[in-house]
C-alpha atoms as a PDB file:
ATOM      1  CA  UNK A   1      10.980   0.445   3.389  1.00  0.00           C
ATOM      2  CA  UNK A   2      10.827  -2.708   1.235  1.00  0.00           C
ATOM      3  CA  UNK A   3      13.392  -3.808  -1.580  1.00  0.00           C
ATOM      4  CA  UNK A   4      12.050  -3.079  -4.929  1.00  0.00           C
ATOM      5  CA  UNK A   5      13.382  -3.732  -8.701  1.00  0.00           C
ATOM      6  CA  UNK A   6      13.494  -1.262 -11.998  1.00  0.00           C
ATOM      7  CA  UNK A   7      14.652  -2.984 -14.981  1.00  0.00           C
ATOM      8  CA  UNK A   8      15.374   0.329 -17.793  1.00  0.00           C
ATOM      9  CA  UNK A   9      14.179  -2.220 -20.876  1.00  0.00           C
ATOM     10  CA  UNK A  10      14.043   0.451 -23.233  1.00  0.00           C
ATOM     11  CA  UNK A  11      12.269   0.348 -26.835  1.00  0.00           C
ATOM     12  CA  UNK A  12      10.097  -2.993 -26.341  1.00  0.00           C
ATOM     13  CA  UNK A  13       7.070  -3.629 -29.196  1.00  0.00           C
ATOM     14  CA  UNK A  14       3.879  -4.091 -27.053  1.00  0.00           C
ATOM     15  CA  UNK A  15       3.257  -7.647 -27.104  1.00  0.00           C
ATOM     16  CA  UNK A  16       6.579  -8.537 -25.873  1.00  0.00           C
ATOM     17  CA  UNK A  17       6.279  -6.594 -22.883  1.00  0.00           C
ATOM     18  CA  UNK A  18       3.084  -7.385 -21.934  1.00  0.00           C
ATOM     19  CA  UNK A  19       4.132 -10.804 -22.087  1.00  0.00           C
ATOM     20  CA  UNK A  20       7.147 -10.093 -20.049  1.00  0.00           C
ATOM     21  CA  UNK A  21       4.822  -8.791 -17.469  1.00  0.00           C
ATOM     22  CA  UNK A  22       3.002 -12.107 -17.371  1.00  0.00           C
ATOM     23  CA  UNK A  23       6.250 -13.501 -16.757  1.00  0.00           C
ATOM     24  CA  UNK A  24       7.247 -11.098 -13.917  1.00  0.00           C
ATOM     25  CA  UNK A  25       3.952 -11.230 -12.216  1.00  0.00           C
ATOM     26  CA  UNK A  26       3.755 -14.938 -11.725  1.00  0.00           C
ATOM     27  CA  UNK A  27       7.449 -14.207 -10.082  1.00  0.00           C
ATOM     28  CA  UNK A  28       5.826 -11.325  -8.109  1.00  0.00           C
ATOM     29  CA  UNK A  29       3.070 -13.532  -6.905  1.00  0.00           C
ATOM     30  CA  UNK A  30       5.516 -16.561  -5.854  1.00  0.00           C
ATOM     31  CA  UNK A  31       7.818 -14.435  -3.992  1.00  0.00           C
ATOM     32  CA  UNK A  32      10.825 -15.009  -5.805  1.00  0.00           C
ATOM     33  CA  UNK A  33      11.464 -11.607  -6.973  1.00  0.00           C
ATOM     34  CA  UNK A  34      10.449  -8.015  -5.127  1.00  0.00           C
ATOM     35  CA  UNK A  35       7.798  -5.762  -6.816  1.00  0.00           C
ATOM     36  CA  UNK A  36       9.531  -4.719  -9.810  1.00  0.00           C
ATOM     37  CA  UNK A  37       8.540  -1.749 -12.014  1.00  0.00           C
ATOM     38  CA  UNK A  38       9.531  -1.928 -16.078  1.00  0.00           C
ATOM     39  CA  UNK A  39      10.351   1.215 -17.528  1.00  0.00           C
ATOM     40  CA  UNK A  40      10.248   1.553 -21.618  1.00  0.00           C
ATOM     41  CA  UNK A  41       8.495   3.108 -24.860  1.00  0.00           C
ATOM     42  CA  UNK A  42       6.859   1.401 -27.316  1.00  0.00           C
ATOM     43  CA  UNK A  43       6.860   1.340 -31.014  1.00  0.00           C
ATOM     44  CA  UNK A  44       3.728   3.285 -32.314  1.00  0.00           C
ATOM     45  CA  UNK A  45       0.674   1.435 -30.603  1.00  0.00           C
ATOM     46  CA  UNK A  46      -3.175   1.695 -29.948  1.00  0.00           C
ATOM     47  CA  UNK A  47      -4.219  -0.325 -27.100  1.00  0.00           C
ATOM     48  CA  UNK A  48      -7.769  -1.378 -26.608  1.00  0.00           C
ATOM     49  CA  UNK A  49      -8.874  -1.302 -22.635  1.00  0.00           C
ATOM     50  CA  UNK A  50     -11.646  -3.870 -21.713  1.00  0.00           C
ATOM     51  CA  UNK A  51     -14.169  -1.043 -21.804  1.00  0.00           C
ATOM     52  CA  UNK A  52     -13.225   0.352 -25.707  1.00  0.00           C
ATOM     53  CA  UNK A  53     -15.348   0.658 -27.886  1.00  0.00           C
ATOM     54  CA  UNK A  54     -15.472   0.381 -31.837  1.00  0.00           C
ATOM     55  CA  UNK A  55     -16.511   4.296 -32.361  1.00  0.00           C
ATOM     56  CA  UNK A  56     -13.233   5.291 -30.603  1.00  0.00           C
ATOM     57  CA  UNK A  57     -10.925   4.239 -33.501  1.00  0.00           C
ATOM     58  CA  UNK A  58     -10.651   6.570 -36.722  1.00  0.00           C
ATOM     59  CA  UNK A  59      -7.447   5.683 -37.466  1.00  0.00           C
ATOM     60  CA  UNK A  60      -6.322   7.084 -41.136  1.00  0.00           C
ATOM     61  CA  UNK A  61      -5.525   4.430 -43.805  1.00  0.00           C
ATOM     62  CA  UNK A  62      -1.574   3.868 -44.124  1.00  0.00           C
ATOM     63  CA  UNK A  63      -0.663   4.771 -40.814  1.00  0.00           C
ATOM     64  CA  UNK A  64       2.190   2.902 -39.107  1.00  0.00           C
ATOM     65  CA  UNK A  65       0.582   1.659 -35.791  1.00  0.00           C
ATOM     66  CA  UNK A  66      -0.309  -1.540 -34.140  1.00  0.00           C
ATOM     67  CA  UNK A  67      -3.634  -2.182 -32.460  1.00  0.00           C
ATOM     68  CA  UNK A  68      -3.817  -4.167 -29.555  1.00  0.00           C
ATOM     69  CA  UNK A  69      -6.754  -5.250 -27.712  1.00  0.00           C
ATOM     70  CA  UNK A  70      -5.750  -5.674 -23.817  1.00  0.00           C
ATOM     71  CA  UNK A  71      -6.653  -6.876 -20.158  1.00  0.00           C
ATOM     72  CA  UNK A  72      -6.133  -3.552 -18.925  1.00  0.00           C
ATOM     73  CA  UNK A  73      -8.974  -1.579 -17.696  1.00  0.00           C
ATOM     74  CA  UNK A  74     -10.458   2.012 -19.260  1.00  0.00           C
ATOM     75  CA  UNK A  75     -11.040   2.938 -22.972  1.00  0.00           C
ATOM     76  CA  UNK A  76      -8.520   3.245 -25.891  1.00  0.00           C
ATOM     77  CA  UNK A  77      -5.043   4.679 -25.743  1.00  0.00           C
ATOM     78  CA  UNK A  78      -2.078   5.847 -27.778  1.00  0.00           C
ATOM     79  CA  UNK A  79       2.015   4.722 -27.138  1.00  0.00           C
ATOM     80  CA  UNK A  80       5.059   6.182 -29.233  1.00  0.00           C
ATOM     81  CA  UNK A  81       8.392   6.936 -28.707  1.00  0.00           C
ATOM     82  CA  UNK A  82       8.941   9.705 -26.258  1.00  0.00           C
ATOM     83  CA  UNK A  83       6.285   8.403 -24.068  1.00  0.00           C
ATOM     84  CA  UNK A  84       7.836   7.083 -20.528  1.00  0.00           C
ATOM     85  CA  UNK A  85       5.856   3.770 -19.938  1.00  0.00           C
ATOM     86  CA  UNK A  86       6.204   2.396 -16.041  1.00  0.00           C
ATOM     87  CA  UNK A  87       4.099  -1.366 -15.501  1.00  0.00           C
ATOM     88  CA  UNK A  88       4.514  -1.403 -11.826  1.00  0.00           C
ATOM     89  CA  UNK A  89       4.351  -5.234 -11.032  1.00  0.00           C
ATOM     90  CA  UNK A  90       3.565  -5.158  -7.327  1.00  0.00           C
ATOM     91  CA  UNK A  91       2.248  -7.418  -5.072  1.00  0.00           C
ATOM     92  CA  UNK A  92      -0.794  -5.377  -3.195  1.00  0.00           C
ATOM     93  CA  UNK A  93      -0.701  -7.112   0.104  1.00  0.00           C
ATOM     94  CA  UNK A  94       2.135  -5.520   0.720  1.00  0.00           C
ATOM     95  CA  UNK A  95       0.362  -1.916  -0.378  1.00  0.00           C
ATOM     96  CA  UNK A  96      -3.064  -2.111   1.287  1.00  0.00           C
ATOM     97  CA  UNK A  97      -5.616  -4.214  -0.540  1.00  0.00           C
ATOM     98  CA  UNK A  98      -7.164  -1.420  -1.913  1.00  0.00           C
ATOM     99  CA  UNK A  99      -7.767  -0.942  -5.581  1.00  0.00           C
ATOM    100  CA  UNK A 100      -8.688   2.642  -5.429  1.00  0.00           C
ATOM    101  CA  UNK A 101      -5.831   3.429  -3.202  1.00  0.00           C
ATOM    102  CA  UNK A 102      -3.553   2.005  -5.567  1.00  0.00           C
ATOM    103  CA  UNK A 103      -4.755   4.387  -8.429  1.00  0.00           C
ATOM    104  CA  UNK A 104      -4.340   7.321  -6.234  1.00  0.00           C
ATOM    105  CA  UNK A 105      -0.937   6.270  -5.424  1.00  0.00           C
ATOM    106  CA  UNK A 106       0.093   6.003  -8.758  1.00  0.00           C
ATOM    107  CA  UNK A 107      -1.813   9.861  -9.835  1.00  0.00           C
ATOM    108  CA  UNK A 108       0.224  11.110  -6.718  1.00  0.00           C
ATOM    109  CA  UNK A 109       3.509   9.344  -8.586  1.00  0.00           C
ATOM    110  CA  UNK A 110       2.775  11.317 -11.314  1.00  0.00           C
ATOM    111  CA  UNK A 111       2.451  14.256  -9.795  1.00  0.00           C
ATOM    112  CA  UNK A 112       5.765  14.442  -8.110  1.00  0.00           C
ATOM    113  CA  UNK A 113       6.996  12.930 -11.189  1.00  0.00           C
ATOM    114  CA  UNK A 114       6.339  16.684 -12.711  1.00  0.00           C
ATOM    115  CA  UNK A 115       7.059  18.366  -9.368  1.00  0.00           C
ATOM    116  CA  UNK A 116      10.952  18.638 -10.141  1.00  0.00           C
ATOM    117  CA  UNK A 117      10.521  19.992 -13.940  1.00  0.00           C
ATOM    118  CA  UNK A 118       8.218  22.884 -12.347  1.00  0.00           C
ATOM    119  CA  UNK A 119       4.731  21.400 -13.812  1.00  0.00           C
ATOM    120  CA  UNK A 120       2.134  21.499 -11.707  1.00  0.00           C
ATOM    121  CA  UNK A 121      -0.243  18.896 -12.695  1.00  0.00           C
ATOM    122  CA  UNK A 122      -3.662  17.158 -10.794  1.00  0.00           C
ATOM    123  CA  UNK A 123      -6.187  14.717 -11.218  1.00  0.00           C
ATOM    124  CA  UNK A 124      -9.795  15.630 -12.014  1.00  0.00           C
ATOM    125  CA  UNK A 125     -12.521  14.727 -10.519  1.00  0.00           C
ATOM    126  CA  UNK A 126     -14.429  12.091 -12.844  1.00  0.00           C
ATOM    127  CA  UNK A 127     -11.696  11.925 -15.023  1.00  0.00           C
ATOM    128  CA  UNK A 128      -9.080   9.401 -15.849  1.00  0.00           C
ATOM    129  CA  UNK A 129      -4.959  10.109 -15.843  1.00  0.00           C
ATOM    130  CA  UNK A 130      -3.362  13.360 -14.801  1.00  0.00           C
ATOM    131  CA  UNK A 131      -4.307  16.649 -16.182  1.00  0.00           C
ATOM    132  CA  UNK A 132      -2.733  20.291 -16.353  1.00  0.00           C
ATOM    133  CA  UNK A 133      -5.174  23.171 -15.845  1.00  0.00           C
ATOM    134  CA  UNK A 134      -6.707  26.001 -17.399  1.00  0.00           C
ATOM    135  CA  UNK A 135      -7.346  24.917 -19.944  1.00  0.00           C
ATOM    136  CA  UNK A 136      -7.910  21.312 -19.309  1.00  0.00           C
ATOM    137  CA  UNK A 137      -5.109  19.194 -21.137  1.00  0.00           C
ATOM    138  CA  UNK A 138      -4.049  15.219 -20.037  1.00  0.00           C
ATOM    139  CA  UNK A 139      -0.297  14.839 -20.112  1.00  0.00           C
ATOM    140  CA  UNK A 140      -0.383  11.196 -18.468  1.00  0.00           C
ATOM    141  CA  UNK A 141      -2.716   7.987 -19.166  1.00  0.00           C
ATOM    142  CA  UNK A 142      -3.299   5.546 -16.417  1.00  0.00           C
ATOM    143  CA  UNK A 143      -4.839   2.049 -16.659  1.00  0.00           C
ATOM    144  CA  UNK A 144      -4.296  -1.023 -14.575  1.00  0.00           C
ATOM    145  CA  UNK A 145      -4.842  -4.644 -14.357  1.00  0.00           C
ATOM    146  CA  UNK A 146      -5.280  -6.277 -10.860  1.00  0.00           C
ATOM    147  CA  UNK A 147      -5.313 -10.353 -10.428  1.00  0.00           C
ATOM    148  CA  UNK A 148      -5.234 -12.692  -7.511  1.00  0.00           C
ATOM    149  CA  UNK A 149      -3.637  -8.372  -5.814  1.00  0.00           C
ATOM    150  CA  UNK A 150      -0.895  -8.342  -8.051  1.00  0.00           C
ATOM    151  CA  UNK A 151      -0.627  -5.586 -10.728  1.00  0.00           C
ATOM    152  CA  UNK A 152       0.167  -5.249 -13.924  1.00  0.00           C
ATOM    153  CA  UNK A 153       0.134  -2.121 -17.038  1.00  0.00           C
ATOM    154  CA  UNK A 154       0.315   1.022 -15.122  1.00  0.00           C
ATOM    155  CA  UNK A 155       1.022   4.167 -16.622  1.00  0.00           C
ATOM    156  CA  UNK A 156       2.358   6.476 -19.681  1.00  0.00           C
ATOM    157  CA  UNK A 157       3.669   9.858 -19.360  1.00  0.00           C
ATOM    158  CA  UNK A 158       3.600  11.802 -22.351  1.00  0.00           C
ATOM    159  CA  UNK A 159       7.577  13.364 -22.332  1.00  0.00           C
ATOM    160  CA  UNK A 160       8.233  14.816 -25.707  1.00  0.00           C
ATOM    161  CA  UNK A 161       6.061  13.155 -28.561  1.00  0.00           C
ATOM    162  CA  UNK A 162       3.431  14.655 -31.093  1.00  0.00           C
ATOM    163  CA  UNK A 163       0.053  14.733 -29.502  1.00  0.00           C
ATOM    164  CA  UNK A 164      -1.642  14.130 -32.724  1.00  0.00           C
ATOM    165  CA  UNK A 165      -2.530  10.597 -32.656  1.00  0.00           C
ATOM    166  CA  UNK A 166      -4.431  10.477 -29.504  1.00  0.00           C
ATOM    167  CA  UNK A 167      -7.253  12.919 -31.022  1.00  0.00           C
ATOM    168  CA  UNK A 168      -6.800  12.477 -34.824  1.00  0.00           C
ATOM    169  CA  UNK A 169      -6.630   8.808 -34.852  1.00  0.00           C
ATOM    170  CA  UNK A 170      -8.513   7.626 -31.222  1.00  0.00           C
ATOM    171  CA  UNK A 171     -10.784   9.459 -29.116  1.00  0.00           C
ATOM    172  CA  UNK A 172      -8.392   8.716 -26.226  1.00  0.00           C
ATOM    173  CA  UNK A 173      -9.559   7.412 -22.943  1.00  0.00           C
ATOM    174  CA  UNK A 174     -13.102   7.958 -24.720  1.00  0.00           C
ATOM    175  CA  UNK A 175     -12.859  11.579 -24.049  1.00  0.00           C
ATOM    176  CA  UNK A 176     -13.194  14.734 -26.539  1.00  0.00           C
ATOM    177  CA  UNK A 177     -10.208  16.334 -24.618  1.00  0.00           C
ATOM    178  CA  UNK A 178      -6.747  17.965 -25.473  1.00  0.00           C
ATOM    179  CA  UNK A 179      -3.226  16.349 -24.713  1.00  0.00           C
ATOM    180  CA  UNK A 180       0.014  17.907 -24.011  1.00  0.00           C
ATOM    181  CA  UNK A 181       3.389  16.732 -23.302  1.00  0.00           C
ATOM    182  CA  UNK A 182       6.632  17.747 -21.083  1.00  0.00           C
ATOM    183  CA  UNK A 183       8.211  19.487 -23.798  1.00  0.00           C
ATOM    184  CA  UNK A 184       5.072  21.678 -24.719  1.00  0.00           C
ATOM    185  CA  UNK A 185       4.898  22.703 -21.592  1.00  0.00           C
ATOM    186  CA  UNK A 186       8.666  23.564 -20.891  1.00  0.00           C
ATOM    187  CA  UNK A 187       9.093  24.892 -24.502  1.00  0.00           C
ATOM    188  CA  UNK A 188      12.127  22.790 -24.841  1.00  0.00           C
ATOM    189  CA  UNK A 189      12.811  19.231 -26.048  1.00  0.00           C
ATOM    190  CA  UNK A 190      12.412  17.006 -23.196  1.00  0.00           C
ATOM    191  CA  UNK A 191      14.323  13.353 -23.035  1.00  0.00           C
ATOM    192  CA  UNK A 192      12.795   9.910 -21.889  1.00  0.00           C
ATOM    193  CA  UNK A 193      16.098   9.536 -19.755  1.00  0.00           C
ATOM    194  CA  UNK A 194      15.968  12.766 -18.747  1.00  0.00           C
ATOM    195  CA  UNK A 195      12.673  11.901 -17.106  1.00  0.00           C
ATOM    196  CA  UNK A 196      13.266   8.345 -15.657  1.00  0.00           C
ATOM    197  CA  UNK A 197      15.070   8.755 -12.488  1.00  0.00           C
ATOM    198  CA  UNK A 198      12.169  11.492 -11.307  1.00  0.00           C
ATOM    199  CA  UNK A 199       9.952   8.158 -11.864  1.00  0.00           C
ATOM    200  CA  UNK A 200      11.514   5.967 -10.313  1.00  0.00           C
ATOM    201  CA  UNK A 201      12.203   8.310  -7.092  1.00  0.00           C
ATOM    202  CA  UNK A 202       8.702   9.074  -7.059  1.00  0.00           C
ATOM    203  CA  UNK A 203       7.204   6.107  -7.186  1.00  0.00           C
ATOM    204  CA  UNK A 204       9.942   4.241  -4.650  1.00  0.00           C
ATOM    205  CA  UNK A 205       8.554   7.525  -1.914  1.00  0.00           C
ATOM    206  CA  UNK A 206       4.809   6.878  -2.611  1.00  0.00           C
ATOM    207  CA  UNK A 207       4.912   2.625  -2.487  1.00  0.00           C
ATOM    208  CA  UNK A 208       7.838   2.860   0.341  1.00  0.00           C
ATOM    209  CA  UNK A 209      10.231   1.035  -1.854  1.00  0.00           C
ATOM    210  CA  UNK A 210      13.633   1.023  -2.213  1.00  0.00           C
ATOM    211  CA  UNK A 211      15.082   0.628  -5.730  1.00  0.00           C
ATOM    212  CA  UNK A 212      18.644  -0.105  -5.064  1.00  0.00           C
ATOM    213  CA  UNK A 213      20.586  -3.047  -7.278  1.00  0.00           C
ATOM    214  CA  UNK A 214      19.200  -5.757  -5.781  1.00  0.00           C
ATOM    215  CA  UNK A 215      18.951  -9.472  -7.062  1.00  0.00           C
ATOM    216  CA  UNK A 216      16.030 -10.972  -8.695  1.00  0.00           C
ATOM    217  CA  UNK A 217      17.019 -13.892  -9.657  1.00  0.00           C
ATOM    218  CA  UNK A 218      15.108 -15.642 -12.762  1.00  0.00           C
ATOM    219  CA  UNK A 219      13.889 -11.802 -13.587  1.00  0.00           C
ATOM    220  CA  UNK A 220      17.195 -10.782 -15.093  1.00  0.00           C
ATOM    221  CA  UNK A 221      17.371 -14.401 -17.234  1.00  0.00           C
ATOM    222  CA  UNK A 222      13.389 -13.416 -18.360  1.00  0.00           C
ATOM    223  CA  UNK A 223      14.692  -9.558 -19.378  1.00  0.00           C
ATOM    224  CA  UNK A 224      17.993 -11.133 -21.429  1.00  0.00           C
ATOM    225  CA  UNK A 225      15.487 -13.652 -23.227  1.00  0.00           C
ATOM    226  CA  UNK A 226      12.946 -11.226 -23.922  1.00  0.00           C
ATOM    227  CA  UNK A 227      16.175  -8.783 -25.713  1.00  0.00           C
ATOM    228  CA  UNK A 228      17.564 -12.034 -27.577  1.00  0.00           C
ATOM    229  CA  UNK A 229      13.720 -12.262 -28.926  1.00  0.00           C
ATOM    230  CA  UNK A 230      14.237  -8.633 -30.017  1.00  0.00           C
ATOM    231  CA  UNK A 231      17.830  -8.752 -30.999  1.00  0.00           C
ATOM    232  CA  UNK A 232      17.902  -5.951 -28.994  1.00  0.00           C
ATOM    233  CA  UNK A 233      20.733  -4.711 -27.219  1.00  0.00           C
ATOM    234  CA  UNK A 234      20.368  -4.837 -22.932  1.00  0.00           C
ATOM    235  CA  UNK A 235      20.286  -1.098 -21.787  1.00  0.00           C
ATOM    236  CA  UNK A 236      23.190  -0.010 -19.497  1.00  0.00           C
END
């Protein structure tokens, strides 16, 4: 089992944590920090995967959400508070060299994400994300960005949030398809933190890492610029 980093970085706007993921992936890629996965939410935020396209936006005039065109792969997307975000930053020649294992890894993360809160949930064959069945309802988005094997984006796990947005303002993932979240599901409200260390275990069993408190070195000075940026304060 390798050494592996989480850094909890909260409520981050979009462009400042993809740009922290630049930052953390050229660390990833030079060795000087282990494969490190950022957990946060985002501010209300459309992203735009390389394959979106101009129909899937009918967002209503007035609305309070950024768009954001990205280097992530798949179609168009939706992020709020109450959504757990995880941008696993790994380097794959340590996890097989293998794109399409690497998105199976990360539906299986999911999966046993839910496990623990009693929702059974499952891909679907020739569909994107993680679904719930009968009927057919996505309560997780996946999409990735691979260069030179190391990752970033990842995935976003809808906790407790309204669904509203991702078919009344996008057709998300480019699909005429209902979403759900956690609390829906449970019939309770349903926490971000409550959620977190479930996905974190989950994903340190599937990748074989170990997310103790380790040192990464520069990482920690990159995370305490990026929350000066934000005059935000550094989550315990």
């Amino acid at each position: 089992m390798r050494e592996g980093r989480v850094v909890n970085l909260g409520l981050v706007p979009y462009g400042e944590a993809w740009d922290l993921q630049r930052e953390v992936a050229a660390q990833v890629a030079e060795g000087s920090v282990p494969d490190t996965v950022l957990v946060l939410e985002h501010p209300p935020v459309i992203t735009l995967g390389r394959r979106a396209e101009p129909g899937e936006l009918h967002v209503p005039r007035g609305a309070e959400v950024e768009i954001v065109e990205t280097d992530r792969g798949g179609k168009s997307t939706y992020h709020g508070p109450g959504q757990l975000v995880c941008y696993p930053i790994f380097d794959l020649n340590r996890h097989g060299l293998d794109v399409k294992r690497y998105c199976r890894d990360l539906e299986e993360a999911l999966v046993r994400t839910l496990a623990p809160f009693e929702i059974e949930a499952t891909p679907i064959e020739g569909l994107t994300g993680i679904w719930l069945k009968s009927p057919p309802r996505k309560i997780a988005s996946i999409g990735i960005h691979i260069s030179k094997w190391i990752t970033t984006h990842g995935y976003a796990l809808n906790v407790d949030l309204d669904p509203a947005p991702f078919t009344e303002w996008i057709t998300a993932c480019g699909l005429d398809a209902q979403f759900t979240t956690m609390a829906r599901e449970l019939g309770r409200p349903v926490s971000v933190d409550e959620v977190r260390p479930a996905a974190i275990a989950a994903l340190g069993d599937v990748f074989d890492l170990s997310f103790g408190d380790t040192a990464a070195g520069g990482l920690d000075q990159l995370i305490d610029d990026l929350r000066v940026e934000l005059g935000a304060p550094h989550p315990a």
